[in-house]
C-alpha atoms as a PDB file:
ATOM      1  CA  UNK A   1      80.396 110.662  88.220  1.00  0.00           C
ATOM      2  CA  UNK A   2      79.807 114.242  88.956  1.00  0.00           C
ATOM      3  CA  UNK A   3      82.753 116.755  88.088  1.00  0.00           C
ATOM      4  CA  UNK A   4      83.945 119.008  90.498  1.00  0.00           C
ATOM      5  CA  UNK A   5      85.811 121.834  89.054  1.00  0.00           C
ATOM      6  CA  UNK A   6      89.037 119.109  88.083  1.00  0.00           C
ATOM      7  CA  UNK A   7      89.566 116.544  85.916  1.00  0.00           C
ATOM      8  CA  UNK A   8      88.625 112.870  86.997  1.00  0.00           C
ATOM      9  CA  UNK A   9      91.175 110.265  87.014  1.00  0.00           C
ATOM     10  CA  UNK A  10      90.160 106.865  87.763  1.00  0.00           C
ATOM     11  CA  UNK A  11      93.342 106.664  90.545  1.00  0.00           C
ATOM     12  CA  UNK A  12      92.300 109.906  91.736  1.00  0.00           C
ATOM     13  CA  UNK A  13      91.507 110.162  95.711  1.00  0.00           C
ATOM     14  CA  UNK A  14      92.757 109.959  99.216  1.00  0.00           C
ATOM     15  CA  UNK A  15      96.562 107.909  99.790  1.00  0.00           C
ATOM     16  CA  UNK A  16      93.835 105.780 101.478  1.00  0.00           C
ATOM     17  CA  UNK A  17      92.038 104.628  98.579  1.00  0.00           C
ATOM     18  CA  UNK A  18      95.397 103.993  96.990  1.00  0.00           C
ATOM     19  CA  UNK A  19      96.489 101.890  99.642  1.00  0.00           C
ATOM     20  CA  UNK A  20      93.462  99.694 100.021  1.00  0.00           C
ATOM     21  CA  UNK A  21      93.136  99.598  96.158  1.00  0.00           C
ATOM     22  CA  UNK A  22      96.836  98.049  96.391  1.00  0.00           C
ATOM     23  CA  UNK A  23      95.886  95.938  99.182  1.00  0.00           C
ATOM     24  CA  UNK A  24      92.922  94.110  97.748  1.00  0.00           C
ATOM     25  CA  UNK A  25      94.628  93.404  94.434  1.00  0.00           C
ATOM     26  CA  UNK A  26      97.920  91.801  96.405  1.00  0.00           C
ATOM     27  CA  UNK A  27      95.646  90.100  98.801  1.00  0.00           C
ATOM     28  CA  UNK A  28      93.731  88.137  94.826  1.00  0.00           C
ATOM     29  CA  UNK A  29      97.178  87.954  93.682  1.00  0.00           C
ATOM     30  CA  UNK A  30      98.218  86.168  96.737  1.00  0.00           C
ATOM     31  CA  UNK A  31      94.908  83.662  96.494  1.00  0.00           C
ATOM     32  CA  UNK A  32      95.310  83.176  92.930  1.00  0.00           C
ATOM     33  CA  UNK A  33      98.647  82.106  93.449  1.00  0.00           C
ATOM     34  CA  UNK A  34      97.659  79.496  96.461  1.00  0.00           C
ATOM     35  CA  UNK A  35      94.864  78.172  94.643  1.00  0.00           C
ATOM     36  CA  UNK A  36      97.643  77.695  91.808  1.00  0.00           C
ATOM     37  CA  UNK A  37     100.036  75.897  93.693  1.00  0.00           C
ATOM     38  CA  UNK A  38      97.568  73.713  95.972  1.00  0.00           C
ATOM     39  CA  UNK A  39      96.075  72.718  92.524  1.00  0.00           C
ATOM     40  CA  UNK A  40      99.352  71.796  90.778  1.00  0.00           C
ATOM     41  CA  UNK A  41     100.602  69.942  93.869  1.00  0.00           C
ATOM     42  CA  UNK A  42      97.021  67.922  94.502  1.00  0.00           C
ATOM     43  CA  UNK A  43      97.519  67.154  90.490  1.00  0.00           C
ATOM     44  CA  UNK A  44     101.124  65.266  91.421  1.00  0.00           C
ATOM     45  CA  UNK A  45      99.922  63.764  94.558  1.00  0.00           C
ATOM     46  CA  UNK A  46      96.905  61.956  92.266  1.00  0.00           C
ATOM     47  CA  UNK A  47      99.739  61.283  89.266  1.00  0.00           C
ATOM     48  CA  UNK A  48     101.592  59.619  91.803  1.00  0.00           C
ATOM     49  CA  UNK A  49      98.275  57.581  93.341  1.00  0.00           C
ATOM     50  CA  UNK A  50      98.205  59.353  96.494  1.00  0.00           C
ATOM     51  CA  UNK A  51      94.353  59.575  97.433  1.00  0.00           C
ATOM     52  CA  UNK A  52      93.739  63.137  98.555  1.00  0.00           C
ATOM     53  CA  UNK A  53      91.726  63.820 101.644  1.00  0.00           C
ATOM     54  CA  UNK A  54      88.433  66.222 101.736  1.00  0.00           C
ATOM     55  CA  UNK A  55      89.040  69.432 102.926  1.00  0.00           C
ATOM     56  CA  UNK A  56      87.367  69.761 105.964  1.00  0.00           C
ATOM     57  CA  UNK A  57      86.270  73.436 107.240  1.00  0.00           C
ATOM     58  CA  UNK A  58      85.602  76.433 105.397  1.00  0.00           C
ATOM     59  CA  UNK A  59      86.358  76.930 101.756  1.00  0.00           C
ATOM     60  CA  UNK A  60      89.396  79.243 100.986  1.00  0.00           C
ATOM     61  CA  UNK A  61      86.729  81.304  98.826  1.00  0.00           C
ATOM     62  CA  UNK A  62      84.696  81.570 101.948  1.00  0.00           C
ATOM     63  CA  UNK A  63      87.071  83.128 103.939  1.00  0.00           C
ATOM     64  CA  UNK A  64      88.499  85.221 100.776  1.00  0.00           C
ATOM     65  CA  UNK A  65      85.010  87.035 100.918  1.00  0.00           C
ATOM     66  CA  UNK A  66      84.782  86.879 104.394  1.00  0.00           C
ATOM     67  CA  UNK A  67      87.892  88.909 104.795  1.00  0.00           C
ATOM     68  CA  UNK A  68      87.232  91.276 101.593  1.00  0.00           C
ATOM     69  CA  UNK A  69      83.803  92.010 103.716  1.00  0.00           C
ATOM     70  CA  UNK A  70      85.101  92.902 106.525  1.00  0.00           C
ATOM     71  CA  UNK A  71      87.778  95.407 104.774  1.00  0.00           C
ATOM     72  CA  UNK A  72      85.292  96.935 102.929  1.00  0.00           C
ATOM     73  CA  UNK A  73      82.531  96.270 105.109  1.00  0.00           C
ATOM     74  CA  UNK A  74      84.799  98.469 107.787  1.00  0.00           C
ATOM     75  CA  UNK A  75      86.117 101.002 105.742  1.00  0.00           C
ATOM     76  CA  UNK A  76      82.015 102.292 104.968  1.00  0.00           C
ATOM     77  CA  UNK A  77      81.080 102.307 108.336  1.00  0.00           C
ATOM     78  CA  UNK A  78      84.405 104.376 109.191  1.00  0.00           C
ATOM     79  CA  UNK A  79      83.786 106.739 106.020  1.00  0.00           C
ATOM     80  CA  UNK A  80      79.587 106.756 107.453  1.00  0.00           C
ATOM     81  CA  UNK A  81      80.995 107.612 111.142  1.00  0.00           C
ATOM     82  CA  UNK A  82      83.014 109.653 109.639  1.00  0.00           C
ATOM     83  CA  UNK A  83      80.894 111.760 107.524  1.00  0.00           C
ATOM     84  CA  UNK A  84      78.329 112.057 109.834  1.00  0.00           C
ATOM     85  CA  UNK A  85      80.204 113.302 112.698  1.00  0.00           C
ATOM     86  CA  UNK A  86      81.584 116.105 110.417  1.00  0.00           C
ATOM     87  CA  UNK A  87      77.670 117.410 110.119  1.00  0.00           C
ATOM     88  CA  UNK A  88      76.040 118.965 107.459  1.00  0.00           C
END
């Protein structure tokens, strides 16, 4: 990283950058939780001998990176836009 007259800080940046830092880690949290919890309970269901249906549809991973594309993917075309509607 270039410096630029202060000191770097990994956390350093906009409230912004903050926010969607926070974001994206509650939003794993969140999934590693549900995976978590739909594993422990298909684990009793099959204990019990309760046959567990396919999933049918889209993986939850799928739509984890889906979603995490389309934050990020969003955010660089607004920072792009942005930038180059400020000029040179």
């Amino acid at each position: 990283m270039a410096y630029h007259g202060r000191r770097f800080t990994r956390w350093s940046g906009s409230p912004f950058h903050t926010v969607l830092r926070i974001l994206t880690f509650l939003i794993l949290v969140a999934f590693v939780w549900w995976r978590v919890q739909r594993y422990l309970h298909n684990r009793r269901l099959r204990r019990q001998g309760i046959e567990i249906p396919e999933q049918k549809g889209p993986r939850a991973v799928t739509l984890l990176a889906g979603l995490m594309l389309a934050v990020y993917g969003g955010y660089m075309l607004w920072h792009l836009f942005g930038t180059v509607s400020q000029g040179p």
